[in-house]
N, C-alpha and C. Protein backbone atom coordinates (compact mmCIF):
# COMPACT_ATOMS: atom_id res chain seq x y z
N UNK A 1 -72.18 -95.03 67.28
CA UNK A 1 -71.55 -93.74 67.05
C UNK A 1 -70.03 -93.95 66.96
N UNK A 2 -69.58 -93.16 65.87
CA UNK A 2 -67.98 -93.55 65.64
C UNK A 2 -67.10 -92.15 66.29
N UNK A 3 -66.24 -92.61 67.87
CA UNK A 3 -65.87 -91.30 67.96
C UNK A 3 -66.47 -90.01 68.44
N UNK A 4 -67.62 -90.27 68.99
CA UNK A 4 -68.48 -89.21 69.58
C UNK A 4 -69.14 -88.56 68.44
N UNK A 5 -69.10 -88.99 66.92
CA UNK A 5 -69.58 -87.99 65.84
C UNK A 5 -71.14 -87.94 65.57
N UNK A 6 -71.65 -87.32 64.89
CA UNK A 6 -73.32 -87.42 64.76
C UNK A 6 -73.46 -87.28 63.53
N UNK A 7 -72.56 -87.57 62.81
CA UNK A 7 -72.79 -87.19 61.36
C UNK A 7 -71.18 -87.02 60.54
N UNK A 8 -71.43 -87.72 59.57
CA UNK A 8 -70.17 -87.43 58.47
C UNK A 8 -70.60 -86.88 57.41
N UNK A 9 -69.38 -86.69 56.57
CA UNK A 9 -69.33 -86.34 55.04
C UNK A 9 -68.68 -86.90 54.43
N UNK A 10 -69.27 -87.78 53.31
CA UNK A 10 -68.71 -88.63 52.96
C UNK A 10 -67.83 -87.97 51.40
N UNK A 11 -67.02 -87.66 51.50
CA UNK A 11 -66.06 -87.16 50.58
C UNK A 11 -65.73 -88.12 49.15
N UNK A 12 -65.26 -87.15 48.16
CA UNK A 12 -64.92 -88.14 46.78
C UNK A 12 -65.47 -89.36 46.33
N UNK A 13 -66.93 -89.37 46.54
CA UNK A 13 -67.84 -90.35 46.42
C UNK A 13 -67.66 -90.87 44.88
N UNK A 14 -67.32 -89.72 44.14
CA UNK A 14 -67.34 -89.86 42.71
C UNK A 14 -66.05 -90.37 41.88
N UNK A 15 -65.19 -90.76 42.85
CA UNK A 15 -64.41 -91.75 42.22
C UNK A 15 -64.25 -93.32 42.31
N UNK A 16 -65.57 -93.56 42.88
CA UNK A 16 -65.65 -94.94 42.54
C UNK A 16 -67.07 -94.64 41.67
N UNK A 17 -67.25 -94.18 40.76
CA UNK A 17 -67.79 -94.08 39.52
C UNK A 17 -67.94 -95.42 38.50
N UNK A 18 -66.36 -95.57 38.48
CA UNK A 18 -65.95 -96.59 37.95
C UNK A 18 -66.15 -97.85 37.39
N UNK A 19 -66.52 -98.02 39.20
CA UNK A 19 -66.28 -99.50 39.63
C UNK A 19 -67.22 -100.57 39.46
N UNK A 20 -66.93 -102.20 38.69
CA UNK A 20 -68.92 -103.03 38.56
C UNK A 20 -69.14 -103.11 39.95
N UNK A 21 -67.80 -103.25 41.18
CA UNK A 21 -68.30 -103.60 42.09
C UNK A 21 -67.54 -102.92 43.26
N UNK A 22 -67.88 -102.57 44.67
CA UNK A 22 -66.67 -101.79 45.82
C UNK A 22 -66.81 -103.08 47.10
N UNK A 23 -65.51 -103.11 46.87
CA UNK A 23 -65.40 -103.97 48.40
C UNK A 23 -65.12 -102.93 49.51
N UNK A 24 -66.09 -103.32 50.71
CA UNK A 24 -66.01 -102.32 51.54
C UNK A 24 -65.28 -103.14 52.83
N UNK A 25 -63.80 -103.02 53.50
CA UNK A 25 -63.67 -103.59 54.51
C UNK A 25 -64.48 -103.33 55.70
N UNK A 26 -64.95 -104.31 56.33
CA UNK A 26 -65.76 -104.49 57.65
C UNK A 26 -65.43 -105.23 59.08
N UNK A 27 -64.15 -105.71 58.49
CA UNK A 27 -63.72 -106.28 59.93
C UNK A 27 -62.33 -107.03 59.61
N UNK A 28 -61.60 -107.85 60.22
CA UNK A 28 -60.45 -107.94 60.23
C UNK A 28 -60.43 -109.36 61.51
N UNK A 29 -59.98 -110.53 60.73
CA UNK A 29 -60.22 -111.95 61.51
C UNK A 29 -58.20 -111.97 61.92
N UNK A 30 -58.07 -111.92 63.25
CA UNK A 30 -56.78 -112.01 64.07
C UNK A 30 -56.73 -113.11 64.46
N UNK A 31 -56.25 -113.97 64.43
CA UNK A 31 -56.08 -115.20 65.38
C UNK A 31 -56.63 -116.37 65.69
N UNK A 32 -57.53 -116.24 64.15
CA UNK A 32 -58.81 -116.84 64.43
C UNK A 32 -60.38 -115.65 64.77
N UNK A 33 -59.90 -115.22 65.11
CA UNK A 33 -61.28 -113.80 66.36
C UNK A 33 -61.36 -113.11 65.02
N UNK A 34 -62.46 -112.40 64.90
CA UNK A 34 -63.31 -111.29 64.33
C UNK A 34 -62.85 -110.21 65.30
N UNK A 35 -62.94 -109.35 64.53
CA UNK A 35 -62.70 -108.09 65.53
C UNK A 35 -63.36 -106.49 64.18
N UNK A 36 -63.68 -106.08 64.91
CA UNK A 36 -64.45 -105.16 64.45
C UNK A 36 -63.78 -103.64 63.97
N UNK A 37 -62.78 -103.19 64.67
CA UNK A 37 -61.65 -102.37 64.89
C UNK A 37 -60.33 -102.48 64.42
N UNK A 38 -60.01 -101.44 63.64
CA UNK A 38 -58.91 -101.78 63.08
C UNK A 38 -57.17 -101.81 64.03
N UNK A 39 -56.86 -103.09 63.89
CA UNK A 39 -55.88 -103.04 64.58
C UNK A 39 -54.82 -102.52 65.05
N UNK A 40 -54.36 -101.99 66.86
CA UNK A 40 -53.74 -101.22 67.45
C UNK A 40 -52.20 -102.19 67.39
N UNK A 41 -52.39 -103.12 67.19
CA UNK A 41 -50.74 -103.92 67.67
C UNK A 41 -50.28 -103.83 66.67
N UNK A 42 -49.13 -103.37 66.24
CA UNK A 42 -48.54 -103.94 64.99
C UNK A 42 -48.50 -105.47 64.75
N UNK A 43 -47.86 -106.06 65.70
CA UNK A 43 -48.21 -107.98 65.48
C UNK A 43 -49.18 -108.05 65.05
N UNK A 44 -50.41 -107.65 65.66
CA UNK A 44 -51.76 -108.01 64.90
C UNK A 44 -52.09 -107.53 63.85
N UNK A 45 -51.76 -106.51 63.22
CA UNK A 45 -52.16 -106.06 62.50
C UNK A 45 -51.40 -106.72 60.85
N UNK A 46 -50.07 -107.30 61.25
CA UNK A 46 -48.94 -107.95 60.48
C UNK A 46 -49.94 -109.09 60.47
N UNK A 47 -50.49 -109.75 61.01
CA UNK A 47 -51.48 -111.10 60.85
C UNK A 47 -52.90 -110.95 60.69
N UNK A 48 -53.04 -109.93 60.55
CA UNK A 48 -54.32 -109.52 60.34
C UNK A 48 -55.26 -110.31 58.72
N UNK A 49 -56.12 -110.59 58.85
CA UNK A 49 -56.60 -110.50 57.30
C UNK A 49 -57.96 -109.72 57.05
N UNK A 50 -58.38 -109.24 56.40
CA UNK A 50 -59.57 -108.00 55.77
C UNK A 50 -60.91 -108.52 55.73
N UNK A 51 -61.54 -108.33 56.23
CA UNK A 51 -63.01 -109.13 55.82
C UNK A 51 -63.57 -108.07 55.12
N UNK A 52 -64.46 -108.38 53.56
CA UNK A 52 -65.17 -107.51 52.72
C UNK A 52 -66.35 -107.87 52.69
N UNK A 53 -67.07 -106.85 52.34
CA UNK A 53 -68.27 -107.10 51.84
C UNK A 53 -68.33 -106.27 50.50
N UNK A 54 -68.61 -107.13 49.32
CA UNK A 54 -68.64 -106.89 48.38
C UNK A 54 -70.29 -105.94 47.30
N UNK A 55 -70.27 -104.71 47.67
CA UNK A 55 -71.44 -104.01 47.28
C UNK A 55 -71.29 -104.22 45.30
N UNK A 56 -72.50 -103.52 45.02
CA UNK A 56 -72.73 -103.43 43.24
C UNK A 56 -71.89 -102.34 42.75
N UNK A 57 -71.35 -101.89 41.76
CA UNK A 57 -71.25 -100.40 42.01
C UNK A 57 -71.66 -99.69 40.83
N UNK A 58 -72.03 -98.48 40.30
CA UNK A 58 -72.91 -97.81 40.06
C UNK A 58 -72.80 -97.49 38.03
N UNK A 59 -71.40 -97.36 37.72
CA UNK A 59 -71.11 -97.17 36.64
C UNK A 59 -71.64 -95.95 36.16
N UNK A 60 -71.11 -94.91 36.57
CA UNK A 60 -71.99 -93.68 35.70
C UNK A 60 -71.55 -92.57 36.99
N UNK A 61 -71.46 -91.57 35.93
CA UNK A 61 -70.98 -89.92 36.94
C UNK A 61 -72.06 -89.84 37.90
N UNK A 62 -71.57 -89.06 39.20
CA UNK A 62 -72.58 -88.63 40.00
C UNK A 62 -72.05 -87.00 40.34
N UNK A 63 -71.79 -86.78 39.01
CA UNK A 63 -70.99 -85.45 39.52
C UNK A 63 -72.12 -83.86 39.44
N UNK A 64 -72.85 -84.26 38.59
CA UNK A 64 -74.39 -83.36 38.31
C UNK A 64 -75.62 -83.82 39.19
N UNK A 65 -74.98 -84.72 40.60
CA UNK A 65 -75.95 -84.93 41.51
C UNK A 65 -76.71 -83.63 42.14
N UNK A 66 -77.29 -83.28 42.27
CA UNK A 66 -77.36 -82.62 43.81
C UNK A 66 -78.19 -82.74 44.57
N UNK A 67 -78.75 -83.73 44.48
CA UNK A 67 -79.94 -84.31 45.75
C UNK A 67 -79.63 -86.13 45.90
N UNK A 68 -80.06 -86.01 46.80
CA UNK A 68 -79.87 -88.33 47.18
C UNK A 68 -80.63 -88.71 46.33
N UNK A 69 -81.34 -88.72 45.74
CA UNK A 69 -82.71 -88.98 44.69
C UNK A 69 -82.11 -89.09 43.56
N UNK A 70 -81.37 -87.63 43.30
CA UNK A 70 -80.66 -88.05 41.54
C UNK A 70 -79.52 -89.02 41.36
N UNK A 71 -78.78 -89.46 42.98
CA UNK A 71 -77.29 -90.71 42.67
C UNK A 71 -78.55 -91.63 42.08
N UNK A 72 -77.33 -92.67 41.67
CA UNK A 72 -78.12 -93.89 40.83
C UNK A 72 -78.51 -94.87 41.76
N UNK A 73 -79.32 -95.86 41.89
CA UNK A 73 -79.68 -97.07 43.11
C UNK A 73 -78.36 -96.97 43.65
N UNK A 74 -77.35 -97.96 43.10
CA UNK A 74 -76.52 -98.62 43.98
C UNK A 74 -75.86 -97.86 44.72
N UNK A 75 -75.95 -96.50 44.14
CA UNK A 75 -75.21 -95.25 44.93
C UNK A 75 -75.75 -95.19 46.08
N UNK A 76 -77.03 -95.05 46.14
CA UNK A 76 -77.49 -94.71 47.09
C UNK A 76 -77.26 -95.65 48.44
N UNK A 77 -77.61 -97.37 47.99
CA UNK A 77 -77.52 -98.07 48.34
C UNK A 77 -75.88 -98.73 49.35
N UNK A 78 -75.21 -97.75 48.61
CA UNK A 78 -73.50 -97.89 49.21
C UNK A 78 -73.82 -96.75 50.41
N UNK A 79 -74.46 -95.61 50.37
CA UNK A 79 -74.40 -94.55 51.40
C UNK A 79 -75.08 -95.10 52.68
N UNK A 80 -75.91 -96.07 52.79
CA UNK A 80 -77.02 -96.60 53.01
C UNK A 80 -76.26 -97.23 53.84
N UNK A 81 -75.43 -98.71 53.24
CA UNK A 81 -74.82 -99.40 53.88
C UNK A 81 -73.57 -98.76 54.71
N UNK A 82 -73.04 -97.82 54.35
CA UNK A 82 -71.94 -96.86 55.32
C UNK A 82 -72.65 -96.51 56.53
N UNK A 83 -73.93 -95.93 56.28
CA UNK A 83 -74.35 -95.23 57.68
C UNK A 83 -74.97 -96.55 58.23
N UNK A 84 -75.32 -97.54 57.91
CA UNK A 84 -75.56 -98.70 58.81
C UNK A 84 -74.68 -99.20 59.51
N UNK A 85 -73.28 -99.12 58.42
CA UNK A 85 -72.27 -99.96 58.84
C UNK A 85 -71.68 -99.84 60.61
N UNK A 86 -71.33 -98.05 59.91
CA UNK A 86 -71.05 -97.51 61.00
C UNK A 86 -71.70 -96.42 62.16
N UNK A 87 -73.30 -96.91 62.00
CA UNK A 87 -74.04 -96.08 62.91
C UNK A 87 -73.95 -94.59 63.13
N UNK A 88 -73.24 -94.26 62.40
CA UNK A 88 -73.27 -92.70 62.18
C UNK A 88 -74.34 -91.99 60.97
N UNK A 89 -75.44 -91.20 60.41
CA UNK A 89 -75.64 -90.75 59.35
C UNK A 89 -75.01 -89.90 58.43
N UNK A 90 -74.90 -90.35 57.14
CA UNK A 90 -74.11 -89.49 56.30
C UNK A 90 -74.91 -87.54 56.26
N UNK A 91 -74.29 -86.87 56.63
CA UNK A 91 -74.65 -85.68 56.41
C UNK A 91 -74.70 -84.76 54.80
N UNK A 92 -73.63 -85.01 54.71
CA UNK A 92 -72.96 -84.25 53.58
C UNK A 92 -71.90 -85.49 52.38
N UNK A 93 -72.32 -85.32 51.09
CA UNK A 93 -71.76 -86.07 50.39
C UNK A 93 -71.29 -85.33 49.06
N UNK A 94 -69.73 -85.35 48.75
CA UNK A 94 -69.13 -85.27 47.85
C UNK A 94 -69.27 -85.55 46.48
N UNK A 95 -70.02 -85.11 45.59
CA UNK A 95 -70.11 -85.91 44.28
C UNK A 95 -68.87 -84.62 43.29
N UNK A 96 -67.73 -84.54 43.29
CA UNK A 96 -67.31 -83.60 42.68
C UNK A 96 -66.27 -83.12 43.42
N UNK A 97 -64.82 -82.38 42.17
CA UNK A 97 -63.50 -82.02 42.47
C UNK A 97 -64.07 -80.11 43.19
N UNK A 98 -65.62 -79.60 42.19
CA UNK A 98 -65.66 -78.41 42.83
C UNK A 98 -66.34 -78.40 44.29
N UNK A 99 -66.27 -76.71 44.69
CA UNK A 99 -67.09 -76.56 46.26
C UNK A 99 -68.40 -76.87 45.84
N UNK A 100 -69.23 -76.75 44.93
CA UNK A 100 -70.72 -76.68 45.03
C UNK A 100 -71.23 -78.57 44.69
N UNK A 101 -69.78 -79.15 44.87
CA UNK A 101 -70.65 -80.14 44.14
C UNK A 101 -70.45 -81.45 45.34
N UNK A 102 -71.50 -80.98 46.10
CA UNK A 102 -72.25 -81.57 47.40
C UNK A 102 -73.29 -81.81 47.58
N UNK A 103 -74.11 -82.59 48.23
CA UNK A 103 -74.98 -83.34 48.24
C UNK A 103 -75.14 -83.06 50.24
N UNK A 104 -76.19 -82.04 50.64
CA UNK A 104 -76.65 -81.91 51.72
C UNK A 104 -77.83 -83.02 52.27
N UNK A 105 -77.37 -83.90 53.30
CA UNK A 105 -78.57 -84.98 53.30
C UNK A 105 -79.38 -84.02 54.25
């Protein structure tokens, strides 16, 4: 659980539309150490380097989504890996600049 939360919304999903591929940062190697949390020290964070994990990404609007079923695989497959990542479930997802264009999980 991130933060006491039980659920997010994952916002502006639809601008990585784009992309062949999304690097998602997952951790951050200090000193040698893995660390999971993004860094509180400024020193550390000045030496910090990014660890990615490199997902597929989807190529194609998801803006006429409105169910998890109609995003495309890899879409889905990126929402998938977020709520694993970070043990929270996605609730609510953004496919769109208007209000209706949400995606209620």
């Amino acid at each position: 659980m991130v933060n006491g939360y039980s659920s997010i919304n994952l916002t502006k999903l639809d601008v990585l539309d784009v992309f062949d591929e999304i690097r998602v940062a997952v951790s951050y190697t200090i000193d040698g150490k893995v660390v999971t949390s993004f860094p509180a020290d400024l020193d550390d964070l000045a030496t910090a380097s990014v660890n990615y994990v490199t997902l597929p990404g989807w190529n194609q609007s998801i803006r006429k989504c409105r169910s998890f079923d109609e995003l495309p695989e890899n879409c889905q497959k990126y929402v998938r890996f977020i709520e694993n990542d970070i043990g929270v479930p996605v609730k609510w997802i953004g496919t769109g600049a208007a209000r209706d264009d949400m995606i209620s999980m």
